[in-house]
N, C-alpha and C. Protein backbone atom coordinates (compact mmCIF):
# COMPACT_ATOMS: atom_id res chain seq x y z
N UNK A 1 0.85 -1.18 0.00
CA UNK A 1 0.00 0.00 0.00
C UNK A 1 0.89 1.24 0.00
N UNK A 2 0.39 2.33 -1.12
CA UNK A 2 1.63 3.35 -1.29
C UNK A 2 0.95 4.31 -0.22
N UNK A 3 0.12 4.70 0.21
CA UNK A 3 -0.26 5.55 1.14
C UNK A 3 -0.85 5.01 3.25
N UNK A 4 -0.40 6.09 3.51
CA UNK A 4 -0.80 5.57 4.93
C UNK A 4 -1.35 6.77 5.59
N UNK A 5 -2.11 6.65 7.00
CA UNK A 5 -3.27 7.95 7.35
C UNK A 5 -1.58 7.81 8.69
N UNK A 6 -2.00 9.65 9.20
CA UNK A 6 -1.00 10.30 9.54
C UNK A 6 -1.79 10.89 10.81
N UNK A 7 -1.72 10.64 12.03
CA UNK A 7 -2.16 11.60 12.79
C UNK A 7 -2.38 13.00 13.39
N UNK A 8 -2.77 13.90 12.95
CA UNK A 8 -2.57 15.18 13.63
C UNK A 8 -2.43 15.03 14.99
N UNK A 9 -1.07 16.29 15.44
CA UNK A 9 -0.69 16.45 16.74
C UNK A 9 -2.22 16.77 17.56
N UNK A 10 -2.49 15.95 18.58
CA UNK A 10 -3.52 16.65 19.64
C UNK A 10 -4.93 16.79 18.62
N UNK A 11 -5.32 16.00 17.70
CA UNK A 11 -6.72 16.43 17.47
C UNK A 11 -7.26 14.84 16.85
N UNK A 12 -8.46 14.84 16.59
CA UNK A 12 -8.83 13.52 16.32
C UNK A 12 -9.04 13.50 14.44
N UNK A 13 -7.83 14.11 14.00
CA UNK A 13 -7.59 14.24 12.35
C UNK A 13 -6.77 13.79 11.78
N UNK A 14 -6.68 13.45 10.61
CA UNK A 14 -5.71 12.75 9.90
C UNK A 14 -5.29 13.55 8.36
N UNK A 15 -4.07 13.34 7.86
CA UNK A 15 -3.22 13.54 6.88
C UNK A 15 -3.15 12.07 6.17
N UNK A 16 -3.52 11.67 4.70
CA UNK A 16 -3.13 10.37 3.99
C UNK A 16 -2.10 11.15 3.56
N UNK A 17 -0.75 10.22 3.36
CA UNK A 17 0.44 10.84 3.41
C UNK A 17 0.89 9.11 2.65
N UNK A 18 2.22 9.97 1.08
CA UNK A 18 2.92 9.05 0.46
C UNK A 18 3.49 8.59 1.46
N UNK A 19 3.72 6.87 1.32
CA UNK A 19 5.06 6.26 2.35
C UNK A 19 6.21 6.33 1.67
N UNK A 20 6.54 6.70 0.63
CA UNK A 20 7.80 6.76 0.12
C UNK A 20 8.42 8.06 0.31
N UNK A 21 7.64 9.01 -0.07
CA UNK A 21 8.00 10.97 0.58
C UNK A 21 7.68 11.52 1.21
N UNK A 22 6.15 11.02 1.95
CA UNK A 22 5.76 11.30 3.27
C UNK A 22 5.03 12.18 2.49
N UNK A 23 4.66 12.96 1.33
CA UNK A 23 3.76 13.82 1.05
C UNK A 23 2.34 14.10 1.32
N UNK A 24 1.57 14.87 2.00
CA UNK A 24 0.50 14.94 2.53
C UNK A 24 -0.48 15.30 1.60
N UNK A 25 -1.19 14.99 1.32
CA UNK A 25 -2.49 14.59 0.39
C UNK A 25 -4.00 15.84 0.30
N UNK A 26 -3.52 16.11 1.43
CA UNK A 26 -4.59 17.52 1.89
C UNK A 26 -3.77 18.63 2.72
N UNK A 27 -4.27 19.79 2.69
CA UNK A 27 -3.18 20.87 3.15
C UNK A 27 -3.58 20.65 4.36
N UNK A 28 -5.00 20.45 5.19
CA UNK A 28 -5.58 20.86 6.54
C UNK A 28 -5.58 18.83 6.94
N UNK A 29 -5.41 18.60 8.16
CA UNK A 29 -5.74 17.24 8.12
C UNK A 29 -7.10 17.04 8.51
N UNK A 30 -7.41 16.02 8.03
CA UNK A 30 -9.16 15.81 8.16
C UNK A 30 -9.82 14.27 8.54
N UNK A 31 -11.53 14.26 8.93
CA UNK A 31 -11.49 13.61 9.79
C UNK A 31 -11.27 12.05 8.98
N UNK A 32 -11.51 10.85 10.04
CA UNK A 32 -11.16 9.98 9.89
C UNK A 32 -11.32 9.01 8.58
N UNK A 33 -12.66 9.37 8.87
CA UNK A 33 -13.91 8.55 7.74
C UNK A 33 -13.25 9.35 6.35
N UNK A 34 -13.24 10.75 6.19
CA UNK A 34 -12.51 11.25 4.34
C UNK A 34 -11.49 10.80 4.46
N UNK A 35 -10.43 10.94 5.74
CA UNK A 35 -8.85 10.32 5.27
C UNK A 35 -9.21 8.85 4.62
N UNK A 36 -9.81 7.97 5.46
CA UNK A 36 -9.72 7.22 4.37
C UNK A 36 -10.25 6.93 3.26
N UNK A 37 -11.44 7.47 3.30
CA UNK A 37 -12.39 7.80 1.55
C UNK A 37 -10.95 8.30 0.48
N UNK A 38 -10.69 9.42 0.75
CA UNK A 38 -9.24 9.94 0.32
C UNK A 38 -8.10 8.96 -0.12
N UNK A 39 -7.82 8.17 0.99
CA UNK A 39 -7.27 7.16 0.39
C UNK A 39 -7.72 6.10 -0.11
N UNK A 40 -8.64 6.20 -0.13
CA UNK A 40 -9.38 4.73 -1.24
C UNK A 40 -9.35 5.02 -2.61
N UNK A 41 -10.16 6.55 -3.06
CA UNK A 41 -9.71 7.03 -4.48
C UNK A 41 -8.30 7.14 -4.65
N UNK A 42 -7.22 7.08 -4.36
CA UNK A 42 -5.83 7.21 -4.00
C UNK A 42 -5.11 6.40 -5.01
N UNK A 43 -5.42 5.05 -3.91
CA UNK A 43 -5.27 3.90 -4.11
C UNK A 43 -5.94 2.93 -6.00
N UNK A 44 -7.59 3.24 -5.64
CA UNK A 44 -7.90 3.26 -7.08
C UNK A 44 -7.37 3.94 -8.27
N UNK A 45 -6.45 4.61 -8.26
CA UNK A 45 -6.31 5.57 -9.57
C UNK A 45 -4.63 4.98 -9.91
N UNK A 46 -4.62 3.88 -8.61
CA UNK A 46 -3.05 3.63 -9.26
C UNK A 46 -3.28 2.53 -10.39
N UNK A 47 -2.43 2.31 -11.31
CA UNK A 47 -2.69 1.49 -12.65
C UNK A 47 -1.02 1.03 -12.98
N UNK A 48 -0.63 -0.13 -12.84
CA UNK A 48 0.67 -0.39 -12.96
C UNK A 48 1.72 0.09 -12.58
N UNK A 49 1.14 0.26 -10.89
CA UNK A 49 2.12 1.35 -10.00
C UNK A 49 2.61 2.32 -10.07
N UNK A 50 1.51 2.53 -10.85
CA UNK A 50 2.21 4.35 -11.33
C UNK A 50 0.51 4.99 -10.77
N UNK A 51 1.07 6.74 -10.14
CA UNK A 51 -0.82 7.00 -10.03
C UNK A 51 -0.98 7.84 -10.74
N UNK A 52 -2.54 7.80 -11.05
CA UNK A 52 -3.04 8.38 -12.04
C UNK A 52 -3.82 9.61 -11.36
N UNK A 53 -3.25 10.32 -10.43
CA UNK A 53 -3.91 11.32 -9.99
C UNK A 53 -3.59 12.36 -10.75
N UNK A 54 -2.60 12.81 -11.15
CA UNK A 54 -2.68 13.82 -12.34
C UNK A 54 -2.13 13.27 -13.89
N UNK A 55 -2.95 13.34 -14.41
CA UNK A 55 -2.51 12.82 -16.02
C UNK A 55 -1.32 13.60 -16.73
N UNK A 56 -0.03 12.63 -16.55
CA UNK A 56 1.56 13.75 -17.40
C UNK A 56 0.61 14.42 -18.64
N UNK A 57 -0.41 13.98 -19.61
CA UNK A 57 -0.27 14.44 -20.52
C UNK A 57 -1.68 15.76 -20.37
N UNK A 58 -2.22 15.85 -19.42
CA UNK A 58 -3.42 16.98 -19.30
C UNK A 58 -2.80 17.88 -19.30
N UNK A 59 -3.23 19.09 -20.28
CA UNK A 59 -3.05 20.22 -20.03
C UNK A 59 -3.92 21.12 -19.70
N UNK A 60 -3.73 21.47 -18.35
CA UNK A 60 -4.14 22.83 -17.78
C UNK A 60 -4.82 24.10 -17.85
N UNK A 61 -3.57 24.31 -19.01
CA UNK A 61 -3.90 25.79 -19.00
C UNK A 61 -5.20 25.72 -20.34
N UNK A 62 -5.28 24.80 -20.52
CA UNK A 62 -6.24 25.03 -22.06
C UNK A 62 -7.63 25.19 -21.75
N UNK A 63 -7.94 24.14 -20.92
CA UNK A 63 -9.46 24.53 -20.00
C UNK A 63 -10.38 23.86 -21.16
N UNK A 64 -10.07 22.67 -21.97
CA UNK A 64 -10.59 22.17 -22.93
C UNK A 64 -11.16 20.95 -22.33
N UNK A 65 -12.48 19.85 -23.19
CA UNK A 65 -12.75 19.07 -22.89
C UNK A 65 -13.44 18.72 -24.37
N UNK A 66 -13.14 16.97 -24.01
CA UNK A 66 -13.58 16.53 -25.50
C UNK A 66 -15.19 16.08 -25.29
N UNK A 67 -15.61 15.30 -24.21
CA UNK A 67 -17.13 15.20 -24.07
C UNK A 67 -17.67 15.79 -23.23
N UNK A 68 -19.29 15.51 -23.23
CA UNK A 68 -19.90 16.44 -22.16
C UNK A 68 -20.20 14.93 -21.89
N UNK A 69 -20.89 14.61 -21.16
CA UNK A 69 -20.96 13.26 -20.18
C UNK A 69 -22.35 14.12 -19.25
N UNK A 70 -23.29 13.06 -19.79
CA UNK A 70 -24.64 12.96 -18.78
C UNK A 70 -25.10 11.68 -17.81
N UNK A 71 -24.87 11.84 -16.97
CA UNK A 71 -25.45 10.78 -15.92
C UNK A 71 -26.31 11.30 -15.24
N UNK A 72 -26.95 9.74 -14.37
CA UNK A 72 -27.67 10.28 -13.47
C UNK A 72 -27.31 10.44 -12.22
N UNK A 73 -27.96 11.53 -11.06
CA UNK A 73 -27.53 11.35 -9.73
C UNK A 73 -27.22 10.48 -8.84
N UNK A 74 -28.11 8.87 -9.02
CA UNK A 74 -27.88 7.83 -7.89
C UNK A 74 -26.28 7.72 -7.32
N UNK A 75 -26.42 7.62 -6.57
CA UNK A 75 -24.81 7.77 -6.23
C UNK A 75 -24.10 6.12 -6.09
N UNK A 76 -25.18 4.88 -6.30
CA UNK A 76 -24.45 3.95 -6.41
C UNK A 76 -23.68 3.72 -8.08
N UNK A 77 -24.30 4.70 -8.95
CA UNK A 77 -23.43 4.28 -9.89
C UNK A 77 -22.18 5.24 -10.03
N UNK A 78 -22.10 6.40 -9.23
CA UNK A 78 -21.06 7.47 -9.65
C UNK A 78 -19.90 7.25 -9.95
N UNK A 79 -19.27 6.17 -9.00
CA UNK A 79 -18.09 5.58 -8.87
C UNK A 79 -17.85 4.63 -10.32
N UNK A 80 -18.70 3.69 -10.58
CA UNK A 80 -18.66 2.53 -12.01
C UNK A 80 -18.65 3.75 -13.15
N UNK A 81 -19.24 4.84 -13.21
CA UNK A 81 -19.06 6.05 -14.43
C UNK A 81 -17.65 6.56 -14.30
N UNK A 82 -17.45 7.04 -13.44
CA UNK A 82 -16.05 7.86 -13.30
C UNK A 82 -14.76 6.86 -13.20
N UNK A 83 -15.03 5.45 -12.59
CA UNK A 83 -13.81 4.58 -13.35
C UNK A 83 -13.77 4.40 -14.53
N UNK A 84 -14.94 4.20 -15.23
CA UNK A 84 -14.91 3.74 -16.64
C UNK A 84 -14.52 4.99 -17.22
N UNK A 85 -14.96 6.26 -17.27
CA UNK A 85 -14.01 7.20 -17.97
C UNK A 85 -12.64 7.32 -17.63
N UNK A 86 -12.28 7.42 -16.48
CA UNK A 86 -10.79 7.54 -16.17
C UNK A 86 -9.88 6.49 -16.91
N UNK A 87 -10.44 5.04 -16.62
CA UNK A 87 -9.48 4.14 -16.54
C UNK A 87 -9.93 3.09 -17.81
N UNK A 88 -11.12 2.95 -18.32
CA UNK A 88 -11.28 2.26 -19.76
C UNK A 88 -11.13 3.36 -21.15
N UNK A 89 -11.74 4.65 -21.02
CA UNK A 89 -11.74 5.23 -21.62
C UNK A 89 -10.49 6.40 -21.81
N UNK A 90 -9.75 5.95 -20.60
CA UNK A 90 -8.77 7.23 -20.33
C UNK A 90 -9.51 8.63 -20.39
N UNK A 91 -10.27 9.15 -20.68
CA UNK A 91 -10.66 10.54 -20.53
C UNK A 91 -10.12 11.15 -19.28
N UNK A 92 -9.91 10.89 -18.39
CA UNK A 92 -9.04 11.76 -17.35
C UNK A 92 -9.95 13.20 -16.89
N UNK A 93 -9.91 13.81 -16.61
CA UNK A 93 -10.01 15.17 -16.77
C UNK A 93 -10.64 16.03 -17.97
N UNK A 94 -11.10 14.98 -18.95
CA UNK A 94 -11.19 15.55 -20.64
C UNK A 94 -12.29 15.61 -21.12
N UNK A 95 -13.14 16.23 -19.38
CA UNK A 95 -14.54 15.92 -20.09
C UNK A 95 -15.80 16.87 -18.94
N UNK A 96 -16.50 17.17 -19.69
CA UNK A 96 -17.24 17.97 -18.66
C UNK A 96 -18.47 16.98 -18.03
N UNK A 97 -19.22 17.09 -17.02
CA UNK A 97 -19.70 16.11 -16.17
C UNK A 97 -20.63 16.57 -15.59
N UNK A 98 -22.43 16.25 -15.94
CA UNK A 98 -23.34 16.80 -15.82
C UNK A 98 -24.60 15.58 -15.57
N UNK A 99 -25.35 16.03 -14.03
CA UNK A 99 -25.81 14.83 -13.52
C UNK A 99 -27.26 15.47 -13.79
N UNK A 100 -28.14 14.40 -14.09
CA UNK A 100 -29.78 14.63 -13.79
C UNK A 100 -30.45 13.51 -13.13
N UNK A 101 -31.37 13.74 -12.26
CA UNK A 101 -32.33 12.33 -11.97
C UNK A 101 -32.74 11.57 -13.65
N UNK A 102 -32.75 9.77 -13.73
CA UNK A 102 -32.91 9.65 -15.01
C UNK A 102 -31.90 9.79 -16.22
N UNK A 103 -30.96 10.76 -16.34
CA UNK A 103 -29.83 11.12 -17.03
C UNK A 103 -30.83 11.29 -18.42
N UNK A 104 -30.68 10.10 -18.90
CA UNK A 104 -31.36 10.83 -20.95
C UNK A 104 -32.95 11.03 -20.32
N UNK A 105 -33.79 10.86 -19.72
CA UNK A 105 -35.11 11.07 -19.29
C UNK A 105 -35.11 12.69 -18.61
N UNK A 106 -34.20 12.43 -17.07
CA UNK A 106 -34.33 13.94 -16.60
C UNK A 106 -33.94 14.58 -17.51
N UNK A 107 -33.33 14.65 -19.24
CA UNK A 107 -32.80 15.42 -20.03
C UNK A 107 -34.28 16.07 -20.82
N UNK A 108 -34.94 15.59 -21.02
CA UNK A 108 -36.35 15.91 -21.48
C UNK A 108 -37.70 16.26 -20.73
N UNK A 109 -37.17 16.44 -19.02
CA UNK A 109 -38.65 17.41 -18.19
C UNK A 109 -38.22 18.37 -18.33
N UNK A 110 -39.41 18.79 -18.41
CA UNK A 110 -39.95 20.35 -17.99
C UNK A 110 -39.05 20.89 -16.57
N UNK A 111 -38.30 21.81 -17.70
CA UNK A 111 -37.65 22.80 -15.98
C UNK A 111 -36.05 22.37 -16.63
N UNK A 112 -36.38 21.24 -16.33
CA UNK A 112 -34.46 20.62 -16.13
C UNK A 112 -34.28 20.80 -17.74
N UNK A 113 -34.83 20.59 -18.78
CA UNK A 113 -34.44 20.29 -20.36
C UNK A 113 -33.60 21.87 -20.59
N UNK A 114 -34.41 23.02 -20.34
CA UNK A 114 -33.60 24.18 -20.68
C UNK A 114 -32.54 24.40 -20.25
N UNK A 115 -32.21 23.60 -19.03
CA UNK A 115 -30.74 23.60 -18.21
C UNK A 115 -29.80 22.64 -18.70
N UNK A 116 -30.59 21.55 -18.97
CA UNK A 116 -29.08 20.35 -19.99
C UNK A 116 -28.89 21.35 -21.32
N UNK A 117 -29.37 21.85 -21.94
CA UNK A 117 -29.34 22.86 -23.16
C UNK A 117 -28.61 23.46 -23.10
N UNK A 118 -28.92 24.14 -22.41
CA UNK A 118 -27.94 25.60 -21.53
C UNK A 118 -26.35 25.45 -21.45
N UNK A 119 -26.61 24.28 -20.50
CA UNK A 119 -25.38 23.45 -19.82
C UNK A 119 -24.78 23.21 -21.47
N UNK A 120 -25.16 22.45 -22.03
CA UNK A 120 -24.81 21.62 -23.17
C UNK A 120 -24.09 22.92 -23.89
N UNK A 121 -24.76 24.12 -24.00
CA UNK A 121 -23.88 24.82 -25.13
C UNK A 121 -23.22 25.93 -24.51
N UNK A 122 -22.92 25.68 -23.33
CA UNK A 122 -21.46 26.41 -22.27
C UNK A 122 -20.79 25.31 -22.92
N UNK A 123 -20.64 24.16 -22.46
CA UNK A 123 -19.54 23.09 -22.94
C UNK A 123 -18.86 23.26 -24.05
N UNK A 124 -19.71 23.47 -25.45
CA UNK A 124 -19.09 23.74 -26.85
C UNK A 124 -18.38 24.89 -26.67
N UNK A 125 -18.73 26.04 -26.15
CA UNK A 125 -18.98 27.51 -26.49
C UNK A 125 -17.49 27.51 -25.48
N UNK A 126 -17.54 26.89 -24.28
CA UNK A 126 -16.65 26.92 -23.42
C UNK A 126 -14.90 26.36 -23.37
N UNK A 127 -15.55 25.21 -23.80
CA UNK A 127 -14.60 23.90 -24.03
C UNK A 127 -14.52 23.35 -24.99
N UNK A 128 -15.28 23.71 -26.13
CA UNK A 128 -15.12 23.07 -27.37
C UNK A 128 -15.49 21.13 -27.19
N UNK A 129 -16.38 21.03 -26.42
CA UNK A 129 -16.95 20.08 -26.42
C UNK A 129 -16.96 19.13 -28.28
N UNK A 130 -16.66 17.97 -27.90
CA UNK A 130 -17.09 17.44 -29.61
C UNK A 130 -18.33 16.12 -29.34
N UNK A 131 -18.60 15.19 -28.39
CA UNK A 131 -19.49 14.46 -28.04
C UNK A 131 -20.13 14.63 -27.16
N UNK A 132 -21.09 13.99 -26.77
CA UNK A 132 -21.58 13.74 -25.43
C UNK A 132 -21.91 12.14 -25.66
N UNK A 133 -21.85 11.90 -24.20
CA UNK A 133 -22.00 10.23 -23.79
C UNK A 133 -22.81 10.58 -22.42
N UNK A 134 -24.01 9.99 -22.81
CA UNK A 134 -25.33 9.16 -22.12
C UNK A 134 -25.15 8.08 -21.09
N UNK A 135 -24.97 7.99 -19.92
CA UNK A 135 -24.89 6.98 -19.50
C UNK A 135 -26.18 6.56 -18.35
N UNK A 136 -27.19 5.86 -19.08
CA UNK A 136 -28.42 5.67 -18.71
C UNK A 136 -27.78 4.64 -17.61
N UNK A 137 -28.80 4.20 -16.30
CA UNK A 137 -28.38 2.63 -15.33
C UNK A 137 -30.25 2.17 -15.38
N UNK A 138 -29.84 1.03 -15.15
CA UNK A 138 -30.81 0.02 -14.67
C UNK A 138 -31.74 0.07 -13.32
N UNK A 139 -32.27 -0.30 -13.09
CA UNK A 139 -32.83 0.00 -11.72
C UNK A 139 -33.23 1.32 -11.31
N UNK A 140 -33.28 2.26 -12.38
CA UNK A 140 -33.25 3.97 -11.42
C UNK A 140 -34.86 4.00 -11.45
N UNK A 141 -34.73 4.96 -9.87
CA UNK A 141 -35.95 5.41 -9.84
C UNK A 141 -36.75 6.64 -10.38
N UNK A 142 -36.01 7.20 -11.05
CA UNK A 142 -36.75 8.63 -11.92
C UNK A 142 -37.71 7.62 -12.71
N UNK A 143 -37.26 6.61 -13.62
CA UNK A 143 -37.74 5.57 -14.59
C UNK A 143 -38.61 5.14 -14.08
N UNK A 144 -39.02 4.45 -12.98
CA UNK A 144 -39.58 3.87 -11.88
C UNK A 144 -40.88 4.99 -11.87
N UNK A 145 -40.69 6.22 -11.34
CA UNK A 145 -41.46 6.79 -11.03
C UNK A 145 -42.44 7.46 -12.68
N UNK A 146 -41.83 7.56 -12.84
CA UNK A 146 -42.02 8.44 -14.27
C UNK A 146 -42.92 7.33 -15.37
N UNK A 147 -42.39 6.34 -15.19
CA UNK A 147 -43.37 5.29 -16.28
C UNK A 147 -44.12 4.15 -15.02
N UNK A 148 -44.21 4.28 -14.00
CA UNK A 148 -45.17 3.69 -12.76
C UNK A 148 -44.84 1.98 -13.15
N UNK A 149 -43.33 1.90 -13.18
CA UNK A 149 -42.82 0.53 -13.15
C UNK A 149 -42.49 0.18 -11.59
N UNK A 150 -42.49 -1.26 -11.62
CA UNK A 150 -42.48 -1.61 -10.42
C UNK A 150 -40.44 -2.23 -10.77
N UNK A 151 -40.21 -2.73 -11.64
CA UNK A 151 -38.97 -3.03 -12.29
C UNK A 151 -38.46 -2.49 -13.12
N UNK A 152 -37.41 -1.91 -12.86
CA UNK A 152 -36.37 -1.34 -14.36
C UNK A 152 -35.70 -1.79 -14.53
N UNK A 153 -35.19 -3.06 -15.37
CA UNK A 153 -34.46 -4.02 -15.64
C UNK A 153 -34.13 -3.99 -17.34
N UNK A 154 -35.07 -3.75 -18.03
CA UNK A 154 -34.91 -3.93 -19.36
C UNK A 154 -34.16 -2.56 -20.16
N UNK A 155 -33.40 -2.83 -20.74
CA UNK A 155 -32.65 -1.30 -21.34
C UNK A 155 -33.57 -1.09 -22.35
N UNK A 156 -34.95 -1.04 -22.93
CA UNK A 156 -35.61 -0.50 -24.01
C UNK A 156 -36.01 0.72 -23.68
N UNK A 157 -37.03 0.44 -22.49
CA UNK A 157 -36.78 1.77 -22.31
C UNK A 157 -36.31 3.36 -22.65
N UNK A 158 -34.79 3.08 -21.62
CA UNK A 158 -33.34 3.64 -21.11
C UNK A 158 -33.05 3.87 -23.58
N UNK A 159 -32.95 2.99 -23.77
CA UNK A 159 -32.31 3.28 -25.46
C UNK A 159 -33.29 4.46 -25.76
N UNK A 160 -35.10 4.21 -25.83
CA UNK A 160 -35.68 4.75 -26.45
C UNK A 160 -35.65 6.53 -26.01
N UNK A 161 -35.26 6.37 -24.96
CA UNK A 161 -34.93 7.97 -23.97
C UNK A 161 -33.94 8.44 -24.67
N UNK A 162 -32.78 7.73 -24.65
CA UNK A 162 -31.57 7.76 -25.34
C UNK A 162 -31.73 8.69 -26.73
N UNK A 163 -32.26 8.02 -27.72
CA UNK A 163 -32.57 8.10 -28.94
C UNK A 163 -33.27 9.78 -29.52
N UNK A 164 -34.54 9.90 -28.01
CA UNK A 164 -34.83 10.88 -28.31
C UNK A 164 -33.66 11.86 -27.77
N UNK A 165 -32.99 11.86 -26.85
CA UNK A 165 -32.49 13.05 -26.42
C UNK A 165 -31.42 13.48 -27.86
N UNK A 166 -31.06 12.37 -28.60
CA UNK A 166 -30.37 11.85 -29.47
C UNK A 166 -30.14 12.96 -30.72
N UNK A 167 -31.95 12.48 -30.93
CA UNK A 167 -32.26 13.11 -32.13
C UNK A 167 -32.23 14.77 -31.66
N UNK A 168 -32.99 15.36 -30.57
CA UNK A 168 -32.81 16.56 -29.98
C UNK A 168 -31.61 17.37 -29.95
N UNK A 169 -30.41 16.56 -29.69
CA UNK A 169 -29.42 17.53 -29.74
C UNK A 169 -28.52 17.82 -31.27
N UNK A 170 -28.95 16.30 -31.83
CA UNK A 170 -28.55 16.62 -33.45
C UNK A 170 -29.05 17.69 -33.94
N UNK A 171 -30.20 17.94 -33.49
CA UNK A 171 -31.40 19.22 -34.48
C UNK A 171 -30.63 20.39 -33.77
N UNK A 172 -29.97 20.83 -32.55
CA UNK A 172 -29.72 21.89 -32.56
C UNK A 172 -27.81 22.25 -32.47
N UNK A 173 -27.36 20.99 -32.91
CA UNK A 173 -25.44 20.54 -32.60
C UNK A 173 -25.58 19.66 -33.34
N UNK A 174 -25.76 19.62 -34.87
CA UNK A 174 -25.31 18.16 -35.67
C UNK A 174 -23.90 18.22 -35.49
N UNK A 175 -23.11 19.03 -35.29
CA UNK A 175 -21.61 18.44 -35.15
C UNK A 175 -21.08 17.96 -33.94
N UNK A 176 -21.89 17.64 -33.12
CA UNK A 176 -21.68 16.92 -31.99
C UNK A 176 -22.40 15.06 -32.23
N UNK A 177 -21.04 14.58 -32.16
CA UNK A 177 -21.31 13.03 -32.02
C UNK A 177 -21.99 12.75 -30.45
N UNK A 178 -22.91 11.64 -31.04
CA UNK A 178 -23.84 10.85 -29.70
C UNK A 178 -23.21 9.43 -29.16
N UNK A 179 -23.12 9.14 -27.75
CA UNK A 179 -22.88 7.57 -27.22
C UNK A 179 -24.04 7.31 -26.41
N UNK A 180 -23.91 6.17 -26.52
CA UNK A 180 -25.10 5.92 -25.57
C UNK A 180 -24.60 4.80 -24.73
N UNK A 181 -24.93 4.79 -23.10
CA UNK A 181 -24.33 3.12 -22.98
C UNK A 181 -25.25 3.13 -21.80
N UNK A 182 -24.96 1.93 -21.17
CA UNK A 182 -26.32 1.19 -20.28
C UNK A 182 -25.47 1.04 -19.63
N UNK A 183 -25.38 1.45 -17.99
CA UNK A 183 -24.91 0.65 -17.06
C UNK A 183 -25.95 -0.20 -15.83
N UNK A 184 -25.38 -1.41 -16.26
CA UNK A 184 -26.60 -2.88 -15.36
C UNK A 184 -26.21 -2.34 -14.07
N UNK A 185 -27.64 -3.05 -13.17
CA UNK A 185 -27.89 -3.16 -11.86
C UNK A 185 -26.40 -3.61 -10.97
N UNK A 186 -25.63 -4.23 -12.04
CA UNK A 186 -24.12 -4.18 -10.56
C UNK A 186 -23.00 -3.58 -11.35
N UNK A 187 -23.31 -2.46 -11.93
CA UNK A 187 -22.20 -1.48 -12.16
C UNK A 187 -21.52 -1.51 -13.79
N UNK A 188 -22.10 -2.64 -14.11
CA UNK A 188 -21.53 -3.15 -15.51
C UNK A 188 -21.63 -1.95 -16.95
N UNK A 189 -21.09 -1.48 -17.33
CA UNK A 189 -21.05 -0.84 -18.54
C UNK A 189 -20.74 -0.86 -19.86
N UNK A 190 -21.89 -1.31 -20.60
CA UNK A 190 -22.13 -1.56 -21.97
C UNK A 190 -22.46 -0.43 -23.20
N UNK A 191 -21.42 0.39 -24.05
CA UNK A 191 -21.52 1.32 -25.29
C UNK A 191 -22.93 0.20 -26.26
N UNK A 192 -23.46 1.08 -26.70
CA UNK A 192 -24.74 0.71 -27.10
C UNK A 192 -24.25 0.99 -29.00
């Protein structure tokens, strides 16, 4: 294990700190439960013992991003989205990151649609956005509530949401490419 939690003098806080340079991970030390949350993403981002907490090849100063990326809020999938971009997709940092209840569904109510829009053409306008990627899950309850299912298991649905938000943003960004992918009830992620 390349990292270890560090006690603050006299308080009940901690520093995750490299064991090889002793480098401290946060400027203020903090409590127990984030030091080690802290070090759990830490730990995950290493990839052939090397870490992937800052990408050698990101640059900074450009303030660029190649997708916009829609998910939804549940927070059991946040983690299976943000590995799969980091670490299958490499995107790193290379992408702007925008949550709705539902993801391609909350993209089409009333209220929230003028705000993915909105959102959507800061990204181009901002970052020169060139895709966006959809990442619908299984089991959500916006779906649930919204079509008075008792099961959300089947991706027809989740595609047909997809499709429209699809066609919607072609009509007003045909030069923006569409992904679509399904992530199953235990985290699994499938490009459609």
């Amino acid at each position: 294990m390349p990292y270890k939690l560090r006690k603050a003098p006299n308080r009940n806080l901690y520093w995750v700190v490299t064991i090889e340079t002793g480098k401290k991970h946060s400027k203020d030390p903090i409590p127990l439960d984030k030091a080690k949350a802290q070090m759990r993403v830490l730990e995950s981002a290493l990839i052939g013992g090397k870490s992937c907490e800052k990408p050698p090849y990101h640059d900074y100063s450009k303030g660029k991003a190649s997708a916009f990326v829609l998910g939804c809020i549940d927070p059991r999938y946040a983690y299976d989205v943000a590995f799969f971009l980091q670490h299958k997709k490499e995107l790193h940092q290379d992408y702007d990151l925008f949550t709705l209840p539902g993801a391609s569904l909350g993209a089409d109510q009333k209220g929230w649609k003028k705000t993915f829009f909105d959102t959507l053409k800061l990204g181009l306008d901002l970052h020169g956005i060139k895709e966006v990627w959809c990442f619908d899950h299984l089991d959500c309850g916006m779906y649930k509530a919204t079509f008075d299912l008792k099961t959300d298991m089947d991706p027809k649905i989740h595609i047909k949401c997809m499709d429209k938000l699809k066609k919607e943003i072609k009509k007003k960004h045909p030069q923006l490419k569409f992904r679509e992918f399904i992530v199953d009830a235990k985290g699994h992620i499938k490009e459609l």
